[in-house]
N, C-alpha and C. Protein backbone atom coordinates (compact mmCIF):
# COMPACT_ATOMS: atom_id res chain seq x y z
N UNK A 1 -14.30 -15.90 -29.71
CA UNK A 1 -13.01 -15.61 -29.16
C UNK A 1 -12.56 -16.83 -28.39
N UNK A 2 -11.08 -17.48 -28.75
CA UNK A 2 -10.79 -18.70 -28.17
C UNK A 2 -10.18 -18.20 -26.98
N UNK A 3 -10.32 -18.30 -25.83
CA UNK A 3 -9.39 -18.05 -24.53
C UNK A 3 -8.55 -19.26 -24.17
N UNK A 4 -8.91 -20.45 -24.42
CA UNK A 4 -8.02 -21.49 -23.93
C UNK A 4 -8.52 -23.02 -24.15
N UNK A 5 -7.98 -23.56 -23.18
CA UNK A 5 -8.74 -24.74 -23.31
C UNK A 5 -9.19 -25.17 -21.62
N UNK A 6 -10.28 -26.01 -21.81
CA UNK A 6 -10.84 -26.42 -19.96
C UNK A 6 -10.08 -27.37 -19.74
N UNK A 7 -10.03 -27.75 -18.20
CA UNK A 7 -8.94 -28.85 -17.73
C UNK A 7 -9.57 -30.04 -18.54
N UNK A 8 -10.20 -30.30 -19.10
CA UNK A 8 -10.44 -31.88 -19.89
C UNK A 8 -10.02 -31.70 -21.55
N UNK A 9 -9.33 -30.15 -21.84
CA UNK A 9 -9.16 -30.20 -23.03
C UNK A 9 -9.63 -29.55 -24.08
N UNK A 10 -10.83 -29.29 -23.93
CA UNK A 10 -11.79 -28.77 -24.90
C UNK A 10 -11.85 -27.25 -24.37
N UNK A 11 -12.10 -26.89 -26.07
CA UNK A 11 -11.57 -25.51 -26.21
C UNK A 11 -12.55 -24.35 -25.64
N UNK A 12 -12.31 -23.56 -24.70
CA UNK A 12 -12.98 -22.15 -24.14
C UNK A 12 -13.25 -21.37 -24.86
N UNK A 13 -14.76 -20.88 -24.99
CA UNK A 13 -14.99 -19.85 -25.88
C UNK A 13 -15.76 -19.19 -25.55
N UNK A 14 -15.93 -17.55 -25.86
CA UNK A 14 -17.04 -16.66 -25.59
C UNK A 14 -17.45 -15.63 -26.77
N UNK A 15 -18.27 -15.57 -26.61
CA UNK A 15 -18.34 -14.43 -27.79
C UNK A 15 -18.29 -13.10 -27.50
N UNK A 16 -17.72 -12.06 -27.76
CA UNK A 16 -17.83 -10.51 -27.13
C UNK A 16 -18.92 -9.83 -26.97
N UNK A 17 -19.65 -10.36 -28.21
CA UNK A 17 -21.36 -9.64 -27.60
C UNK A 17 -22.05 -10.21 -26.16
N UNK A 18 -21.53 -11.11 -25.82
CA UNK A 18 -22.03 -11.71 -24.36
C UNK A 18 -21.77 -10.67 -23.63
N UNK A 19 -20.37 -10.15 -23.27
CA UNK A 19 -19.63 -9.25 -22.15
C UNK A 19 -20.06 -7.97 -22.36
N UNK A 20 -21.82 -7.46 -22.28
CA UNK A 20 -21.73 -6.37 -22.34
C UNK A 20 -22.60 -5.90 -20.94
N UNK A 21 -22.48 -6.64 -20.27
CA UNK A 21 -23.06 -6.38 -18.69
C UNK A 21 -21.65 -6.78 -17.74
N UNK A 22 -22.16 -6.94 -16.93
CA UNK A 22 -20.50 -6.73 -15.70
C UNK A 22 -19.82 -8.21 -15.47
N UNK A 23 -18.81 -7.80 -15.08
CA UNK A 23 -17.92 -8.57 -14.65
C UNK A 23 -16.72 -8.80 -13.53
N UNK A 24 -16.63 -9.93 -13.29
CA UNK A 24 -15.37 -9.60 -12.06
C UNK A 24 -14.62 -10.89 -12.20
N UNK A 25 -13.43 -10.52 -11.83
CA UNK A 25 -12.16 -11.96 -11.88
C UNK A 25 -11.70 -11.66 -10.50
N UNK A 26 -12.09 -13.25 -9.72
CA UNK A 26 -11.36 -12.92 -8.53
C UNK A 26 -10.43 -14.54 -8.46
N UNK A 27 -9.37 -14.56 -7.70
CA UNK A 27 -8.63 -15.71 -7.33
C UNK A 27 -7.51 -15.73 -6.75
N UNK A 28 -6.88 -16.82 -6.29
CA UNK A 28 -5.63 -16.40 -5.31
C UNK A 28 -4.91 -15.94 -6.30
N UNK A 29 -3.72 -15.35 -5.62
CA UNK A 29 -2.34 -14.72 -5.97
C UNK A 29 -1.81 -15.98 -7.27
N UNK A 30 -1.53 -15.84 -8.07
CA UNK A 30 -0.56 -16.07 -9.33
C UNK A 30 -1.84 -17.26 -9.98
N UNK A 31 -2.87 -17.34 -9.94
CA UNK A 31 -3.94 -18.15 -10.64
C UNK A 31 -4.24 -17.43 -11.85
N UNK A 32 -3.73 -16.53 -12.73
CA UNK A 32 -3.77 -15.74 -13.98
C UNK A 32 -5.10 -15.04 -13.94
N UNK A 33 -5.54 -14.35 -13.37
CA UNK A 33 -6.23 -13.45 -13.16
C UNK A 33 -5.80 -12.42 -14.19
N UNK A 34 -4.65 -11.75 -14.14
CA UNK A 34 -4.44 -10.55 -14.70
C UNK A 34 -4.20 -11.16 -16.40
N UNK A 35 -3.28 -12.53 -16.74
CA UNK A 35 -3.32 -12.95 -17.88
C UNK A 35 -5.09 -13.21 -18.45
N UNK A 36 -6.14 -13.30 -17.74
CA UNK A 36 -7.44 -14.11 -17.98
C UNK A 36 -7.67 -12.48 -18.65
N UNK A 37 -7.27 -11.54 -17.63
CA UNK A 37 -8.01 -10.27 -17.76
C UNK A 37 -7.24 -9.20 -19.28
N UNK A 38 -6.43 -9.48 -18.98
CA UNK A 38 -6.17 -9.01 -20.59
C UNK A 38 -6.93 -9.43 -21.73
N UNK A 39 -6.59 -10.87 -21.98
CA UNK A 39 -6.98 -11.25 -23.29
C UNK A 39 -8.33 -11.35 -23.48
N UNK A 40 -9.13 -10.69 -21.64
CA UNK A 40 -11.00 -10.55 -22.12
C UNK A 40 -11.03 -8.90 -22.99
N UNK A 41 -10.24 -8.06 -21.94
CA UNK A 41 -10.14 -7.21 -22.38
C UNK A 41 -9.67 -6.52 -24.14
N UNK A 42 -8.43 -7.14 -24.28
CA UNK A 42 -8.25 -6.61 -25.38
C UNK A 42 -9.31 -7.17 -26.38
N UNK A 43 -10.18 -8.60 -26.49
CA UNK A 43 -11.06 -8.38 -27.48
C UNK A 43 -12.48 -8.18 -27.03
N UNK A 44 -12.69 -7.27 -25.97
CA UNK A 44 -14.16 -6.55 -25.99
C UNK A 44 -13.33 -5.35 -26.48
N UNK A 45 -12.46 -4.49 -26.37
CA UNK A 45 -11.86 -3.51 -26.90
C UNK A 45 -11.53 -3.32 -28.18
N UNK A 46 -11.15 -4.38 -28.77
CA UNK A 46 -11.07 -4.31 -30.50
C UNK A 46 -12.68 -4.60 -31.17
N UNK A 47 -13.53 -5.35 -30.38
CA UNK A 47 -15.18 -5.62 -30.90
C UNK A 47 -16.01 -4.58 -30.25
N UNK A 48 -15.33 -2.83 -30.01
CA UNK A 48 -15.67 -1.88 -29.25
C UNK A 48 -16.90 -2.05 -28.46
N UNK A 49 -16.92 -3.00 -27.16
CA UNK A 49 -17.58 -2.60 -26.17
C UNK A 49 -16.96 -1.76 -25.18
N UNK A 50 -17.94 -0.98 -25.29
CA UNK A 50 -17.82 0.49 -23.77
C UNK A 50 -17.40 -0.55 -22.61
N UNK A 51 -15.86 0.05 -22.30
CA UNK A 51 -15.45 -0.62 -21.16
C UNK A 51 -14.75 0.40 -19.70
N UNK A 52 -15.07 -0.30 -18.39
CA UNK A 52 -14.65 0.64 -17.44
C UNK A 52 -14.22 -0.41 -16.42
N UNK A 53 -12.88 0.01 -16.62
CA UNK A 53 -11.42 -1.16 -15.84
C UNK A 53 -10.92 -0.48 -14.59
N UNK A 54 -11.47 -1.44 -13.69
CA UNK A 54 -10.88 -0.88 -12.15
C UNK A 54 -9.83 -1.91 -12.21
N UNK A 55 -8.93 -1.06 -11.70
CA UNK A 55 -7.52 -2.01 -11.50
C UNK A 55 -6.40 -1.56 -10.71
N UNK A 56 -6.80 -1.87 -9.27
CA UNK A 56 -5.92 -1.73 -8.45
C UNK A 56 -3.94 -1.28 -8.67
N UNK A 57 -4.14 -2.09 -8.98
CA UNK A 57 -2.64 -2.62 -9.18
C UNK A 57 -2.18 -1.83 -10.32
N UNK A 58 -2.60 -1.32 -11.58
CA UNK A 58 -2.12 -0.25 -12.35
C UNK A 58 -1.77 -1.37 -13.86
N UNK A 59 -2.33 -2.77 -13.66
CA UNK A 59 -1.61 -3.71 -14.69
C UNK A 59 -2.20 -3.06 -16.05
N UNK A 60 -3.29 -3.09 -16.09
CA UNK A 60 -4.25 -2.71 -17.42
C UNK A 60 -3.91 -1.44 -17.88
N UNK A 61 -3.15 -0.66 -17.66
CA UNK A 61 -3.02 0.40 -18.51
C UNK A 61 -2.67 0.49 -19.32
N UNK A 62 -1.22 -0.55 -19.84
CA UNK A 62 -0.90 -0.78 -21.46
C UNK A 62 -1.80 -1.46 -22.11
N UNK A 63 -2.87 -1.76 -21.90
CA UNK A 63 -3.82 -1.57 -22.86
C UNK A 63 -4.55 -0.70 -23.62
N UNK A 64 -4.11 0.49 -23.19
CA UNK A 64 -5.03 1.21 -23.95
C UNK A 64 -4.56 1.44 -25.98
N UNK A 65 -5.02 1.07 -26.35
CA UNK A 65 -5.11 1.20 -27.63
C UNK A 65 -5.96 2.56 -28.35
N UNK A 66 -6.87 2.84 -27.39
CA UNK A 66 -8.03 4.19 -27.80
C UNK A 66 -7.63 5.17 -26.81
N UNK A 67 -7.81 6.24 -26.99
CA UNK A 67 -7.60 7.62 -26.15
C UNK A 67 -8.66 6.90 -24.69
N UNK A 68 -7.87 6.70 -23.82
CA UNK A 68 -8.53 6.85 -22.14
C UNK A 68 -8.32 7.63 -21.37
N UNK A 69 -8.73 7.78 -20.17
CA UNK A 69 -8.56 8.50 -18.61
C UNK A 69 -8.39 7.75 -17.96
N UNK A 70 -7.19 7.86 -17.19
CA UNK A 70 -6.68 6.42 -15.86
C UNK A 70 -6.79 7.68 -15.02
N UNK A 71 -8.31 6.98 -13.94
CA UNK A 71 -8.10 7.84 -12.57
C UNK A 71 -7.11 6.83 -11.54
N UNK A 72 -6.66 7.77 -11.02
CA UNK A 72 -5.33 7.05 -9.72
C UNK A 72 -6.03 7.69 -8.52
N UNK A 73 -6.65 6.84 -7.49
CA UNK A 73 -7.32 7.24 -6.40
C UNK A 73 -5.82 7.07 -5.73
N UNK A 74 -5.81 8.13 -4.68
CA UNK A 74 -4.41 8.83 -3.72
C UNK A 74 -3.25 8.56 -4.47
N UNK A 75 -3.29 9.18 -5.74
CA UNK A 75 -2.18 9.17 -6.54
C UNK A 75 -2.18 10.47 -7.39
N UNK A 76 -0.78 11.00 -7.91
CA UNK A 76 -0.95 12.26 -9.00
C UNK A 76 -0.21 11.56 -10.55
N UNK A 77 -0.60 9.93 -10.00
CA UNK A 77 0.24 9.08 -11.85
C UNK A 77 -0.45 9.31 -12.80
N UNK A 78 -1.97 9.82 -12.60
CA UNK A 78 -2.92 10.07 -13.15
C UNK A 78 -3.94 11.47 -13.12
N UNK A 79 -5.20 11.07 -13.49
CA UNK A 79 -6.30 11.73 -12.61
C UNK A 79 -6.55 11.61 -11.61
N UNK A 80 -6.27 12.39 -10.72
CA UNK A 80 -6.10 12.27 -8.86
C UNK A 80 -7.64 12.09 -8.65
N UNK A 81 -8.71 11.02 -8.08
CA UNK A 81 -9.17 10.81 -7.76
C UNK A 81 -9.95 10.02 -6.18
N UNK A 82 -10.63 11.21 -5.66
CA UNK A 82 -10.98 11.21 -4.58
C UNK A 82 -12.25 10.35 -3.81
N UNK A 83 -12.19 9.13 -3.56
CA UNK A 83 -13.37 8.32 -3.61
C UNK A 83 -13.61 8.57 -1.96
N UNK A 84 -13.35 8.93 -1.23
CA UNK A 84 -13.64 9.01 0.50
C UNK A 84 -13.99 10.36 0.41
N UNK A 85 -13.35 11.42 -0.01
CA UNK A 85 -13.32 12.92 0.65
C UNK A 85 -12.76 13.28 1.50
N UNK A 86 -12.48 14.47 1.91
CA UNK A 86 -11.29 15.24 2.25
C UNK A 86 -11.98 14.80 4.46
């Protein structure tokens, strides 16, 4: 899977069978985090690895391509999910 190219040029690559243990994207505000995080996503999702997307912000949901469950912790946009308790 080509993701891009590195600042010297040469082309970024991973294979999807790598991404089957965890992961995290962190970085400041507008450093493409959420662009990085799609295009990992949509091809561990088409090379069906079992995936489980925390996502604050609600960006990743038009991804779903397969029947999912979006829990919405203190929300009813979704599955109302309670991570503190009452």
């Amino acid at each position: 899977m080509l993701l891009g190219t590195t600042t010297d040029g040469a082309p970024l690559e991973l294979n999807p069978d790598d991404l089957t243990t965890h992961g995290v994207i962190v970085g400041m505000t507008g450093s493409g985090k959420t662009g990085l995080g799609i295009i990992l996503l949509e091809e561990v999702l088409a090379a069906g690895v079992p995936t489980l997307i925390i996502d604050p912000k609600g960006d990743m949901g038009n991804l779903a391509g397969e029947d999912v469950t979006i829990y919405t912790p203190g929300s009813t946009a979704g599955v109302p999910l309670n991570v503190i308790g009452s």
